[in-house]
PDB file of N, CA and C in Angstrom:
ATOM      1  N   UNK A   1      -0.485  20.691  -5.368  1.00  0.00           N
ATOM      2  CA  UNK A   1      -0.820  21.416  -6.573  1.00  0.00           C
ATOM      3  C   UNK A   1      -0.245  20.666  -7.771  1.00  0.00           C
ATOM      4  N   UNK A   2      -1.210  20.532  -8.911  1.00  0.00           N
ATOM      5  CA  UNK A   2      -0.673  20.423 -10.253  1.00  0.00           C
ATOM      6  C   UNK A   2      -1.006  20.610 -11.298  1.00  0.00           C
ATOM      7  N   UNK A   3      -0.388  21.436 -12.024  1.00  0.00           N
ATOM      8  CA  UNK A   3      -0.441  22.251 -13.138  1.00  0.00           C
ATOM      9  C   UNK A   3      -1.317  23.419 -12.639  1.00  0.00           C
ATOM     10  N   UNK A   4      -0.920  24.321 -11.753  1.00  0.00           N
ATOM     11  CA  UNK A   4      -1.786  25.273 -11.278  1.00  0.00           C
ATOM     12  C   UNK A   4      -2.952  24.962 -10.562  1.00  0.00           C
ATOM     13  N   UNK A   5      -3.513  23.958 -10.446  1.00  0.00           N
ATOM     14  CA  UNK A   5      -4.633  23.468  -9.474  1.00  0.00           C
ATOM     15  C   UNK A   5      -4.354  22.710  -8.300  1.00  0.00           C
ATOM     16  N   UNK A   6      -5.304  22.852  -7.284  1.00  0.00           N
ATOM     17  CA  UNK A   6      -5.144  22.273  -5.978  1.00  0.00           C
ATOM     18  C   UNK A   6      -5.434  20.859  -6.078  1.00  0.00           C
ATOM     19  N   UNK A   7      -4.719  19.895  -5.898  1.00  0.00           N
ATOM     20  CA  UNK A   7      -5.185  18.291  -5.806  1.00  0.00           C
ATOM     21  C   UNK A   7      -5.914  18.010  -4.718  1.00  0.00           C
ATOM     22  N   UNK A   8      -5.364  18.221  -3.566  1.00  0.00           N
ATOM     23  CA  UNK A   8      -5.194  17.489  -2.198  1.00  0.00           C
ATOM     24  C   UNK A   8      -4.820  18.674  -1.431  1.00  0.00           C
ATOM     25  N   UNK A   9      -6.026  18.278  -0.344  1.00  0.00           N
ATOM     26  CA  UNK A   9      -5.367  19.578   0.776  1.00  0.00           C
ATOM     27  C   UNK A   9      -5.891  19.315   2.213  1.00  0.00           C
ATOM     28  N   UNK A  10      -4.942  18.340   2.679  1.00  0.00           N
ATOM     29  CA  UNK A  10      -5.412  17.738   3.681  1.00  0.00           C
ATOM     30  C   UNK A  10      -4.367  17.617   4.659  1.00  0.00           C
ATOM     31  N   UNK A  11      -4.636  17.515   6.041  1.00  0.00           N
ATOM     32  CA  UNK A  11      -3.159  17.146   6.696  1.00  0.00           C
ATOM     33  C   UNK A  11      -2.991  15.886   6.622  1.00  0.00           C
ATOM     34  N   UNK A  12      -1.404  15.234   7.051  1.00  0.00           N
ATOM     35  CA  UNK A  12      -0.726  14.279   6.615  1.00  0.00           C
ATOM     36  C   UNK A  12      -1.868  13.006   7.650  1.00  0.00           C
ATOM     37  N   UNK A  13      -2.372  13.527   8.821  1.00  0.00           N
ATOM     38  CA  UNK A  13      -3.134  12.671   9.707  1.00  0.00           C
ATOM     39  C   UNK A  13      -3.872  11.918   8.815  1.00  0.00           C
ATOM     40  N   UNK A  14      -5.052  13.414   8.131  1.00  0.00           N
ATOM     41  CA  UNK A  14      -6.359  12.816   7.213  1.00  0.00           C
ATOM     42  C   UNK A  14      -5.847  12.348   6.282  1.00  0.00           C
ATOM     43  N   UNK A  15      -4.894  12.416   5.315  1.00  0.00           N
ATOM     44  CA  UNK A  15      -4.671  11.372   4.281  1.00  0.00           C
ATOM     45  C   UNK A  15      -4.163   9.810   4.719  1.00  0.00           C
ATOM     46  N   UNK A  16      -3.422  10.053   6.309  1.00  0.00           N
ATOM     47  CA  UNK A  16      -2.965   8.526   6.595  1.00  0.00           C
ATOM     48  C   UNK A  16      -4.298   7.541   6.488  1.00  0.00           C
ATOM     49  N   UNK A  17      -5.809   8.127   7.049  1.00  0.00           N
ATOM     50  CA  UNK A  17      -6.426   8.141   7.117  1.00  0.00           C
ATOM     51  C   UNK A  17      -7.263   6.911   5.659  1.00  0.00           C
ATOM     52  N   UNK A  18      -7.286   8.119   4.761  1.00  0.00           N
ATOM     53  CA  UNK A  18      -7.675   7.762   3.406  1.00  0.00           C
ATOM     54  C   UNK A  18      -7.137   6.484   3.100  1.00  0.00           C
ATOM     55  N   UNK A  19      -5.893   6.048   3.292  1.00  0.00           N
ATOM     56  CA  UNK A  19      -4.846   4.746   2.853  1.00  0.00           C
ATOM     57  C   UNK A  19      -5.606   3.850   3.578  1.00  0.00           C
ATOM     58  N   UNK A  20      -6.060   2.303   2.668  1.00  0.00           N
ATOM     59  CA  UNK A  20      -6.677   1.399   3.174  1.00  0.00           C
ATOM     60  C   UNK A  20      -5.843   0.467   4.229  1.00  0.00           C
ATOM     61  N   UNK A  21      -6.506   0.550   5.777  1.00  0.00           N
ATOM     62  CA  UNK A  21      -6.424  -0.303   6.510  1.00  0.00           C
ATOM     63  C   UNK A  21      -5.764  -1.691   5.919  1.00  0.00           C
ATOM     64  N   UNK A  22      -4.249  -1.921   6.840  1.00  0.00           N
ATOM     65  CA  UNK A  22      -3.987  -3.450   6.363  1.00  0.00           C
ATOM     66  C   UNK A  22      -3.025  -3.524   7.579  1.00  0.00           C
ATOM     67  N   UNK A  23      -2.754  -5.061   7.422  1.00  0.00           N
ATOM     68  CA  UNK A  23      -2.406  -5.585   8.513  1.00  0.00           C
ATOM     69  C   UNK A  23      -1.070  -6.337   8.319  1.00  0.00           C
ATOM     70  N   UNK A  24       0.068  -6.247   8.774  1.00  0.00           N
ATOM     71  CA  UNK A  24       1.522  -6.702   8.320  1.00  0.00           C
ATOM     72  C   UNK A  24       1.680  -7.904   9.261  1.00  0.00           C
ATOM     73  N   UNK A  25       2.097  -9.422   8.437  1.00  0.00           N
ATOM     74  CA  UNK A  25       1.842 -10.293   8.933  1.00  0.00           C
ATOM     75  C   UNK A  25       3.396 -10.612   8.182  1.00  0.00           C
ATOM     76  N   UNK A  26       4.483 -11.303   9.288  1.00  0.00           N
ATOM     77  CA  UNK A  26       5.520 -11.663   8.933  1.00  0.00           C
ATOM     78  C   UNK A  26       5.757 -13.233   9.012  1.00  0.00           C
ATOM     79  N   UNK A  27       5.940 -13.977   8.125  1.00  0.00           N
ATOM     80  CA  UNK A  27       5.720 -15.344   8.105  1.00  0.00           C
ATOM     81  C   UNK A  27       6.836 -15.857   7.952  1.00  0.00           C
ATOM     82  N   UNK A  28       7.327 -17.167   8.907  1.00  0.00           N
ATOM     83  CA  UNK A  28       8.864 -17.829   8.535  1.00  0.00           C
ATOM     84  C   UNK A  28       8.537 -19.163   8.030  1.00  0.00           C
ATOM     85  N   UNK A  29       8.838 -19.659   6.654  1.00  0.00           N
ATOM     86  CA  UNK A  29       8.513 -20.588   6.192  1.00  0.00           C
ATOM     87  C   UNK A  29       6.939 -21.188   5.116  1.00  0.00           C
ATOM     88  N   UNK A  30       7.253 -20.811   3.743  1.00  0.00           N
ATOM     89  CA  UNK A  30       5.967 -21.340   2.826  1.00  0.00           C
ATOM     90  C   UNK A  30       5.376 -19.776   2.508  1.00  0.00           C
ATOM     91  N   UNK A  31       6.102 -18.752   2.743  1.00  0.00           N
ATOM     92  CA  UNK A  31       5.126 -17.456   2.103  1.00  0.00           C
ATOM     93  C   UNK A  31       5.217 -17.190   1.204  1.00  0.00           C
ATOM     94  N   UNK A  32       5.142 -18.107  -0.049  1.00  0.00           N
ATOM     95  CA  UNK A  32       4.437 -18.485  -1.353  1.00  0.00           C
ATOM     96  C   UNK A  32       3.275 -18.943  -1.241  1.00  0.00           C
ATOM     97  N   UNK A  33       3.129 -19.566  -0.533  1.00  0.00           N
ATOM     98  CA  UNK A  33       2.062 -20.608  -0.114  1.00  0.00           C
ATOM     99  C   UNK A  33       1.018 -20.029   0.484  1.00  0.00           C
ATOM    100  N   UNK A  34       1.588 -19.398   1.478  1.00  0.00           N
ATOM    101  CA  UNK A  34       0.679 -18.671   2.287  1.00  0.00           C
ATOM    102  C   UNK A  34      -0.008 -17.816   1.378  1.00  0.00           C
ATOM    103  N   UNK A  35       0.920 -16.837   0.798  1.00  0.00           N
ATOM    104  CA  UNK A  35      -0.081 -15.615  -0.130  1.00  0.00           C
ATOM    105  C   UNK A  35      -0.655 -16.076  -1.319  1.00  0.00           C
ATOM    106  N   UNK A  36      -0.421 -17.549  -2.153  1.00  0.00           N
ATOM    107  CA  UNK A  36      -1.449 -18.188  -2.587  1.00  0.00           C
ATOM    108  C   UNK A  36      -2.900 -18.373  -1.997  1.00  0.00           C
ATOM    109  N   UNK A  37      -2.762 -18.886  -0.872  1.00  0.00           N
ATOM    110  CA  UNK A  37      -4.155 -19.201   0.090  1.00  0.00           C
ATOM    111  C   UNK A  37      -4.846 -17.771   0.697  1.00  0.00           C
ATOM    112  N   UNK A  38      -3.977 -17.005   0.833  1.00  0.00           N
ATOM    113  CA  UNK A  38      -4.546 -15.760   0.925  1.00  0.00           C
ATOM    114  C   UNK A  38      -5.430 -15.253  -0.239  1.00  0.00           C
ATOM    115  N   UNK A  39      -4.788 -15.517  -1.231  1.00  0.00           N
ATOM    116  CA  UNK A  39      -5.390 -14.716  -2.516  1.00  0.00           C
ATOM    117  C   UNK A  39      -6.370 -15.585  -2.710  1.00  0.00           C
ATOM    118  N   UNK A  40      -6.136 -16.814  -2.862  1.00  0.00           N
ATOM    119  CA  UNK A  40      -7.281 -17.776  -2.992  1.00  0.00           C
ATOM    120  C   UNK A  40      -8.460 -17.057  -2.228  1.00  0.00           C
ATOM    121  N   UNK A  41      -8.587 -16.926  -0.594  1.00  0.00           N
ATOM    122  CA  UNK A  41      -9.539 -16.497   0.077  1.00  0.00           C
ATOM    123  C   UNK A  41     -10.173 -15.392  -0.195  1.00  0.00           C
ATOM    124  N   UNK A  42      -9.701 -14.425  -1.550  1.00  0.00           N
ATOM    125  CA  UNK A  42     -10.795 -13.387  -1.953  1.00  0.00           C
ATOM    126  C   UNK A  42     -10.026 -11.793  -1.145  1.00  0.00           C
ATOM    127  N   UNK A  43      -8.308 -12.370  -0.180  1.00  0.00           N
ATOM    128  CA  UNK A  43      -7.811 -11.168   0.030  1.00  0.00           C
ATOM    129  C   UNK A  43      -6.798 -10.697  -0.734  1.00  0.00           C
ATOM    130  N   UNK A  44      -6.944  -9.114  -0.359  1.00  0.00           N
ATOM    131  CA  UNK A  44      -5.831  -8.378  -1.368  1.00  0.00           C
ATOM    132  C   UNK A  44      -4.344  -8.211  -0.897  1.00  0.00           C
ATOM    133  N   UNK A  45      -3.196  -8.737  -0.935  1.00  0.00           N
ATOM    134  CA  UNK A  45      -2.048  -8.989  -0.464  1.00  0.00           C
ATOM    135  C   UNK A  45      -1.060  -8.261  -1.290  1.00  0.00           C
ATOM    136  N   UNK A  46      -0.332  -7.496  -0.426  1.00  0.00           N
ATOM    137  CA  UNK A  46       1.225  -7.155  -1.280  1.00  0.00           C
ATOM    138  C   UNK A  46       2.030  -7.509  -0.309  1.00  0.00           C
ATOM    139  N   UNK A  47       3.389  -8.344  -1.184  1.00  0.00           N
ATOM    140  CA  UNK A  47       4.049  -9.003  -0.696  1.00  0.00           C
ATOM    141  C   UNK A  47       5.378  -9.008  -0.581  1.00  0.00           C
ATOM    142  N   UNK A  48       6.320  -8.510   0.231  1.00  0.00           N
ATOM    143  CA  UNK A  48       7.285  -8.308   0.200  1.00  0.00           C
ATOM    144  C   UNK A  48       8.803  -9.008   1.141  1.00  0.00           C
ATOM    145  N   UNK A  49       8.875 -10.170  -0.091  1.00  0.00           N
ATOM    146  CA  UNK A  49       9.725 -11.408   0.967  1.00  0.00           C
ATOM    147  C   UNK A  49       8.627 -12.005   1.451  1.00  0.00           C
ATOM    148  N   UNK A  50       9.651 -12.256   3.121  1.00  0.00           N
ATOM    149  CA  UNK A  50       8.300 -13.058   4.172  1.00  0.00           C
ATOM    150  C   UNK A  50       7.153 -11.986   5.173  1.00  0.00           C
ATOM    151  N   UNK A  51       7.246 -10.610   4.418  1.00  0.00           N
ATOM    152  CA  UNK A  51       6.663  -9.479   4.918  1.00  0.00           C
ATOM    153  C   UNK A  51       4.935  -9.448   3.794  1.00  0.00           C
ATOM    154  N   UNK A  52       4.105  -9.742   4.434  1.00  0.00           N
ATOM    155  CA  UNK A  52       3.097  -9.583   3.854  1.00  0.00           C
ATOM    156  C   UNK A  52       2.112  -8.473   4.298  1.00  0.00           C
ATOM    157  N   UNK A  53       1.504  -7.536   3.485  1.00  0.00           N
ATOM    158  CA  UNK A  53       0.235  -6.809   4.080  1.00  0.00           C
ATOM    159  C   UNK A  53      -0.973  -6.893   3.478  1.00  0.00           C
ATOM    160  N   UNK A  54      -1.841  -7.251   4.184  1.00  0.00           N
ATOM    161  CA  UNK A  54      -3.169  -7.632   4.092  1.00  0.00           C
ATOM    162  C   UNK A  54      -4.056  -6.742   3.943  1.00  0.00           C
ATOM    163  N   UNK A  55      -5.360  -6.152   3.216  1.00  0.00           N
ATOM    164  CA  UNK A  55      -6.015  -5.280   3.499  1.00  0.00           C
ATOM    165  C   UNK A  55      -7.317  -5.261   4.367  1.00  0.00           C
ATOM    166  N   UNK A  56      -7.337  -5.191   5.262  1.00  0.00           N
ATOM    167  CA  UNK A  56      -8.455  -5.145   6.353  1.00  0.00           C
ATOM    168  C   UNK A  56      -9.429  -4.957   5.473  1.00  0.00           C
ATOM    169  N   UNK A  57     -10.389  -6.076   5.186  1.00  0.00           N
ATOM    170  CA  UNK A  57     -11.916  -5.684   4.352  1.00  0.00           C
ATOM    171  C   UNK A  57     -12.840  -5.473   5.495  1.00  0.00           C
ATOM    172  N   UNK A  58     -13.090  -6.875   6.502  1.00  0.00           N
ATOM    173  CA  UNK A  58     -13.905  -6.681   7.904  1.00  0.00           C
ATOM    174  C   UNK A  58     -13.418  -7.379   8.858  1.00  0.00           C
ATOM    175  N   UNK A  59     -14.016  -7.283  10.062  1.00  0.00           N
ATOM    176  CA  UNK A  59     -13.629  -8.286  11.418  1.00  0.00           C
ATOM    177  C   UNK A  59     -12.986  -9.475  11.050  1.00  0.00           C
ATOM    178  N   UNK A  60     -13.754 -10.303   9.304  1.00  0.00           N
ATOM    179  CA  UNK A  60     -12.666 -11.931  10.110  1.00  0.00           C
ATOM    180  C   UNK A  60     -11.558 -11.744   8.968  1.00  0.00           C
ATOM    181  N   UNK A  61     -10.986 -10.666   8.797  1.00  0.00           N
ATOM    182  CA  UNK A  61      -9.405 -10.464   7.993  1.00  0.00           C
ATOM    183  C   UNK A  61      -8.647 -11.744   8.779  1.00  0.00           C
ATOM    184  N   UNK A  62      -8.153 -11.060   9.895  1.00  0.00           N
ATOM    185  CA  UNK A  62      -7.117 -11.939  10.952  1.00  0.00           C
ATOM    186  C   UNK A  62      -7.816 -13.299  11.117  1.00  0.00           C
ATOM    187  N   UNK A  63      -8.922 -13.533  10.768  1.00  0.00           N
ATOM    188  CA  UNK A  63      -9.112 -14.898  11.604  1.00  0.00           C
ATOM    189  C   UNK A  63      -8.699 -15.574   9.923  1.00  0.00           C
ATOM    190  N   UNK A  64      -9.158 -15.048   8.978  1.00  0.00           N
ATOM    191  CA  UNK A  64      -8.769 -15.852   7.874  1.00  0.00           C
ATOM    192  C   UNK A  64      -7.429 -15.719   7.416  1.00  0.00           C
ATOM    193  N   UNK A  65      -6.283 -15.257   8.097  1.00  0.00           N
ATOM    194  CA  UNK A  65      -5.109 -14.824   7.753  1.00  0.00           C
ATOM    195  C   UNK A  65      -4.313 -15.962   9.097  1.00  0.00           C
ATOM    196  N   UNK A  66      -4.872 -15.973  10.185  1.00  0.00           N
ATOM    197  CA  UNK A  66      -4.550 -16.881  10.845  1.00  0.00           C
ATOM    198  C   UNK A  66      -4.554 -18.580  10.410  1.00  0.00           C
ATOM    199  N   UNK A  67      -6.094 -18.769   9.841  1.00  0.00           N
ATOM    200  CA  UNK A  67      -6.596 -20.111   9.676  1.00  0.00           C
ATOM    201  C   UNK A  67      -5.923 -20.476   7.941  1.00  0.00           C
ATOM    202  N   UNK A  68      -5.236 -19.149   6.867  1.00  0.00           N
ATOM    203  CA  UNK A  68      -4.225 -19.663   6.301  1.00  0.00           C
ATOM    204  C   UNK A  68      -3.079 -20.254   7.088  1.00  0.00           C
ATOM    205  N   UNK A  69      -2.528 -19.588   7.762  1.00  0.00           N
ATOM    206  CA  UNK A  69      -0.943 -20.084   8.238  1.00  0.00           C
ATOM    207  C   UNK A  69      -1.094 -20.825   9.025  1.00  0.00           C
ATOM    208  N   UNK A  70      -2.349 -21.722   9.482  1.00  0.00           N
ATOM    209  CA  UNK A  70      -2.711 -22.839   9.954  1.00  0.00           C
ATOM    210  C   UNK A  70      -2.514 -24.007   9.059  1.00  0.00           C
ATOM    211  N   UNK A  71      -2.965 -23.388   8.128  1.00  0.00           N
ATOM    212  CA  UNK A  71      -3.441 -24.612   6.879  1.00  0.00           C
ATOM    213  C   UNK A  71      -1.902 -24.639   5.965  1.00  0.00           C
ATOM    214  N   UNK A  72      -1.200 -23.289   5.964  1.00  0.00           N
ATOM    215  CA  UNK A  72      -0.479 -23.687   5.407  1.00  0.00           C
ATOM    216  C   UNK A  72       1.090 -23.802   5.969  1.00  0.00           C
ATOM    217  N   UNK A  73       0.898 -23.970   7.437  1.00  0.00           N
ATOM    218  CA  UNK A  73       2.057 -25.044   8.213  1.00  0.00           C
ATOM    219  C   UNK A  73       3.300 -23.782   7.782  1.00  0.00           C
ATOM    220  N   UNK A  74       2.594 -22.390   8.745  1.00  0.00           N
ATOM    221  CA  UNK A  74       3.674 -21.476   8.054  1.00  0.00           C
ATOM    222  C   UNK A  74       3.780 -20.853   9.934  1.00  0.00           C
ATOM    223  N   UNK A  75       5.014 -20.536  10.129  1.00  0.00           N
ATOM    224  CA  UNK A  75       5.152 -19.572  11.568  1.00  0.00           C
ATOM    225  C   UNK A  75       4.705 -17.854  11.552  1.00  0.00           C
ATOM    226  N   UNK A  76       3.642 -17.929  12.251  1.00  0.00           N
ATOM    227  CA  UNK A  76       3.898 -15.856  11.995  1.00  0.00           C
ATOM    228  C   UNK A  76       4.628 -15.595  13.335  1.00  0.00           C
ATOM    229  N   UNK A  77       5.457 -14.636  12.511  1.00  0.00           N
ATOM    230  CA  UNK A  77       5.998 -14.433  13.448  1.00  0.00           C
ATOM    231  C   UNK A  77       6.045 -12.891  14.506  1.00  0.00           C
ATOM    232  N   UNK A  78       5.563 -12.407  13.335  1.00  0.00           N
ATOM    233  CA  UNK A  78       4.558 -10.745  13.844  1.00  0.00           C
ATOM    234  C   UNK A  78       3.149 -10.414  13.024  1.00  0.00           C
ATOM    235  N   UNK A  79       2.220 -10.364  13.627  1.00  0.00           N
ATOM    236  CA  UNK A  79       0.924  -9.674  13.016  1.00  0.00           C
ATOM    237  C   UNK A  79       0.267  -8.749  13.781  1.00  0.00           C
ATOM    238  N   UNK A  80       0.570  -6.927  13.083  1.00  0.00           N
ATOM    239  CA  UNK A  80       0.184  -5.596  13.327  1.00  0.00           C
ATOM    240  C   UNK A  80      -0.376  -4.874  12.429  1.00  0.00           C
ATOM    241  N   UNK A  81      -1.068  -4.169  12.755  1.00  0.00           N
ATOM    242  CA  UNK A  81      -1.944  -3.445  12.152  1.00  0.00           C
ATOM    243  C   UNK A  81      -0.203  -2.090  11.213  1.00  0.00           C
ATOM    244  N   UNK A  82      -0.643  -2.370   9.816  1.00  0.00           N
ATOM    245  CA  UNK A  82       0.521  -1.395   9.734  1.00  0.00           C
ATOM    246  C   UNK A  82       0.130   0.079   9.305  1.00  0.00           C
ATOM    247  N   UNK A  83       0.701   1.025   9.642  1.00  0.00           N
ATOM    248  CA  UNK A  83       0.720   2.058   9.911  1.00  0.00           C
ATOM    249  C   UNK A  83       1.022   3.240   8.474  1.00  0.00           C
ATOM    250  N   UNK A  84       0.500   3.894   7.561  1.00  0.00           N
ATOM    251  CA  UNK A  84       1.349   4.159   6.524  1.00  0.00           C
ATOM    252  C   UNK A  84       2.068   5.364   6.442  1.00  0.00           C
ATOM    253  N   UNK A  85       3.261   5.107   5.455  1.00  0.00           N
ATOM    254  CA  UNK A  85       4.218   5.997   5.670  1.00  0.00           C
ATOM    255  C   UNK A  85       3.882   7.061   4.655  1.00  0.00           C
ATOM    256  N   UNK A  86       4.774   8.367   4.115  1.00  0.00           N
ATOM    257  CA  UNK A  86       4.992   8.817   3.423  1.00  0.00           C
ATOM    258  C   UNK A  86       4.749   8.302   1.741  1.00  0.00           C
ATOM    259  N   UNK A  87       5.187   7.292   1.770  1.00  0.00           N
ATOM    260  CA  UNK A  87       5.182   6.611   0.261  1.00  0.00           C
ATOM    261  C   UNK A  87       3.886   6.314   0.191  1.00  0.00           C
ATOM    262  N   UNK A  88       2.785   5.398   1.005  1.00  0.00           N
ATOM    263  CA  UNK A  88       1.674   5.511   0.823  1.00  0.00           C
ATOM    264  C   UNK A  88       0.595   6.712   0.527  1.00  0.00           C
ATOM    265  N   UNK A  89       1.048   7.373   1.376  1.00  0.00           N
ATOM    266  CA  UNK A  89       0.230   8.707   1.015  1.00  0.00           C
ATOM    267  C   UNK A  89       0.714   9.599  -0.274  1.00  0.00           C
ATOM    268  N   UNK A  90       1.591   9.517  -1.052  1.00  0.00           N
ATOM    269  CA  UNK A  90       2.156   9.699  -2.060  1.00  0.00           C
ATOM    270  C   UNK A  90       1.286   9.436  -3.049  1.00  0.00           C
ATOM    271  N   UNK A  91       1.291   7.814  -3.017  1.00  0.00           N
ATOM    272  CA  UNK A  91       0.686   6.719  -4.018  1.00  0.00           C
ATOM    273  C   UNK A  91      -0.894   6.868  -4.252  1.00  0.00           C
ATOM    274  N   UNK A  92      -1.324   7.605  -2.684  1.00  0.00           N
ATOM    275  CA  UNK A  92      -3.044   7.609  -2.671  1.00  0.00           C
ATOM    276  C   UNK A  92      -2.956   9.531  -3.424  1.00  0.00           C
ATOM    277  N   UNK A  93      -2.062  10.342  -3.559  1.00  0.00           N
ATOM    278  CA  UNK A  93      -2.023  11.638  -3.949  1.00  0.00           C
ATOM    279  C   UNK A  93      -2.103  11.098  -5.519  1.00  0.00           C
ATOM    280  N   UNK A  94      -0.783   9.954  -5.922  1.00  0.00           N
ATOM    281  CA  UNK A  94      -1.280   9.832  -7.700  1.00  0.00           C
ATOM    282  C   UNK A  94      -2.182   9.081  -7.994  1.00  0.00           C
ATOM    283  N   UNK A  95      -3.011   8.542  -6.976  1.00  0.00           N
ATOM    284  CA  UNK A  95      -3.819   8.146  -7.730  1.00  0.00           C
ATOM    285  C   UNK A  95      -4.987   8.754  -7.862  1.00  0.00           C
ATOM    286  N   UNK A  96      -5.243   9.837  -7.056  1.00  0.00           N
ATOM    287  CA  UNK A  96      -6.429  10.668  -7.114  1.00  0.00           C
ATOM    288  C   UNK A  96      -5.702  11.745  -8.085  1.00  0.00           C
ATOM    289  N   UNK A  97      -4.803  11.843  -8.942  1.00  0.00           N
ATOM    290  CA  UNK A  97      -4.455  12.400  -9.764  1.00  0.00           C
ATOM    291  C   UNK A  97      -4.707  11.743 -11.060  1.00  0.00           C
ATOM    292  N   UNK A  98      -4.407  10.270 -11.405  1.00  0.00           N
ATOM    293  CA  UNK A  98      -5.008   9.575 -12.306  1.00  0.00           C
ATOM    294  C   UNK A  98      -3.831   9.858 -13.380  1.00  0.00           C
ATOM    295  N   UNK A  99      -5.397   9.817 -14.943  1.00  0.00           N
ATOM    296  CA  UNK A  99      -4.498   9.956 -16.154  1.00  0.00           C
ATOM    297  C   UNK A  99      -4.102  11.440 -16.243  1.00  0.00           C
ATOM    298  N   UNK A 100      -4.161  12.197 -15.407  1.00  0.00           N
ATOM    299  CA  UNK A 100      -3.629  13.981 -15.507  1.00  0.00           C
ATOM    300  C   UNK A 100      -1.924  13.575 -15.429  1.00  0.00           C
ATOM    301  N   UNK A 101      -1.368  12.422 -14.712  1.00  0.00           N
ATOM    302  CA  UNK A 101      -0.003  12.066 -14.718  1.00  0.00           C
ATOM    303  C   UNK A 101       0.305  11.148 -15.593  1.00  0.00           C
ATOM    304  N   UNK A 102       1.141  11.491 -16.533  1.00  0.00           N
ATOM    305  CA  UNK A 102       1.568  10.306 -17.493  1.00  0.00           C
ATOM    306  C   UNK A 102       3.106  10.298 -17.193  1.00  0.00           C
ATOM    307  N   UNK A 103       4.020  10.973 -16.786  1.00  0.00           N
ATOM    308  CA  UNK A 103       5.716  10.199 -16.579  1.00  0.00           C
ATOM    309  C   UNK A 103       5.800  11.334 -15.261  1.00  0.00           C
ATOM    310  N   UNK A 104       7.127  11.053 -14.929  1.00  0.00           N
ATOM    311  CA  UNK A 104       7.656  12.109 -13.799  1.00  0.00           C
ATOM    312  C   UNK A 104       7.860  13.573 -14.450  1.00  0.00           C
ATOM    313  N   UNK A 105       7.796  13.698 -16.231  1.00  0.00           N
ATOM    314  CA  UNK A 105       8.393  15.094 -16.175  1.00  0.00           C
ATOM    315  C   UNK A 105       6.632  15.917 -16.379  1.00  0.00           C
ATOM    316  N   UNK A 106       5.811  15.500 -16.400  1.00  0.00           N
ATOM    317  CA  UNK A 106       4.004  15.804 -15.574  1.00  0.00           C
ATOM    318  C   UNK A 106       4.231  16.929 -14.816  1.00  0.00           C
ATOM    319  N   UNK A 107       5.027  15.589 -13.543  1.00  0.00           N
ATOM    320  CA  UNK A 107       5.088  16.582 -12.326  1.00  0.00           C
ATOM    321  C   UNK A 107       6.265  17.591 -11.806  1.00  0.00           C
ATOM    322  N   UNK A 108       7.446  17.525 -13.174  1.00  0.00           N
ATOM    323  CA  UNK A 108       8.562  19.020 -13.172  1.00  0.00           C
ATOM    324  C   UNK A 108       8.234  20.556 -13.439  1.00  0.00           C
ATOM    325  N   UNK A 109       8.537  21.212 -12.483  1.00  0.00           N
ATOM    326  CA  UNK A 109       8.100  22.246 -12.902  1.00  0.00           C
ATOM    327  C   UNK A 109       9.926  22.644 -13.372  1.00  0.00           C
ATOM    328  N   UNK A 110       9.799  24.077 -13.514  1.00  0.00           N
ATOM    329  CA  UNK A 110      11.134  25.087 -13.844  1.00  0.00           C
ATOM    330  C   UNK A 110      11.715  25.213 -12.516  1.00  0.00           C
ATOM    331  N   UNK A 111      10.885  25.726 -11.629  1.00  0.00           N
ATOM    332  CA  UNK A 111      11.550  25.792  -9.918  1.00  0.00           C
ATOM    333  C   UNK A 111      12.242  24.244 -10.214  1.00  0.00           C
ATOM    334  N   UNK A 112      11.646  23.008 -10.492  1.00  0.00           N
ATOM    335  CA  UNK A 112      12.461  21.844  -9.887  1.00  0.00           C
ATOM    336  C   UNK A 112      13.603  21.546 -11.134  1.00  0.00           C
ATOM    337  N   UNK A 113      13.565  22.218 -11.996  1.00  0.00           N
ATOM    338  CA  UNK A 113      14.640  21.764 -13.214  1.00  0.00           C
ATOM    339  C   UNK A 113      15.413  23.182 -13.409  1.00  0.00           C
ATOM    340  N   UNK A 114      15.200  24.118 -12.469  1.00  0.00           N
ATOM    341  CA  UNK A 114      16.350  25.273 -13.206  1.00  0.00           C
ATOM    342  C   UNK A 114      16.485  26.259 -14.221  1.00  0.00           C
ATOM    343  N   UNK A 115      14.252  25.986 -14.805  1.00  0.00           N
ATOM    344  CA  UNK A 115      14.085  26.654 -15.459  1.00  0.00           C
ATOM    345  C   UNK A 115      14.356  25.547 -17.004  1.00  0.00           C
ATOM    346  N   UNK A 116      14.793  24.221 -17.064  1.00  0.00           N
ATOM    347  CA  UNK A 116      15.464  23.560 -18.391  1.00  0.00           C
ATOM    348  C   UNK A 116      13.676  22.810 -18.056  1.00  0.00           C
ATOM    349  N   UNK A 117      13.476  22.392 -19.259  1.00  0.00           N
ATOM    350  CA  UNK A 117      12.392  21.322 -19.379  1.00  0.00           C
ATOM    351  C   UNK A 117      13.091  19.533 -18.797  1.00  0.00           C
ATOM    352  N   UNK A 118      12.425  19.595 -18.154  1.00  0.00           N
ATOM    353  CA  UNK A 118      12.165  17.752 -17.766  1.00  0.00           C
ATOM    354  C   UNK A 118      12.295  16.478 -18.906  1.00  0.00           C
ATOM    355  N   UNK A 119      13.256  16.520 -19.162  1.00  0.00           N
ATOM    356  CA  UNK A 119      13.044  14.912 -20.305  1.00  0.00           C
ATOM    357  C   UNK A 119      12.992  13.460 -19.478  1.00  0.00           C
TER     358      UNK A 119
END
């Protein structure tokens, strides 16, 4: 709910659901490099350290995520389909909320401040 209206009303399954398919590929060595050539290839990457996640567009994701860290002389050292947590489904709740959220005190009510306004 926000501001008296229902946003989202789904169980936590169907929204894991909603969060775009990606694939966590852990690389030892050049993952600068690597997520250059990734991005180069037209994929969408967030990158964290040598922890990368990929977004599954179709079937040859992995083969072109492989034939980077071929090319770019990098070790994977885990590649899984990753799974999303809490924070993702969060992130897919504000964003189907949009410009209705402009800071955190949007989403304070009085129950969460004690009755004081949110600055």
């Amino acid at each position: 709910m926000h501001k008296g209206k229902v946003v989202i009303q789904r169980s936590i399954e169907e929204l894991a659901q909603q969060v775009e398919r990606e694939v966590e590929v852990v690389i030892w060595g050049g993952a600068s490099k690597m997520e250059d050539s990734l991005l180069d290839a037209g994929l969408r990457v967030r990158r964290l350290g040598r922890v990368m996640r990929v977004t599954i567009d179709d079937e040859n994701t992995i083969g072109v995520i492989l034939k980077a860290a071929v090319n770019c002389d990098v070790q994977v050292r885990e590649l899984r389909e990753y799974e999303p947590d809490l924070e993702d489904i969060f992130l897919l709740i504000m964003d189907k909320l949009g410009a209705q959220v402009k800071g955190t005190s949007d989403l304070m009510t009085e129950a969460h401040t004690g009755g004081e306004k949110y600055a």
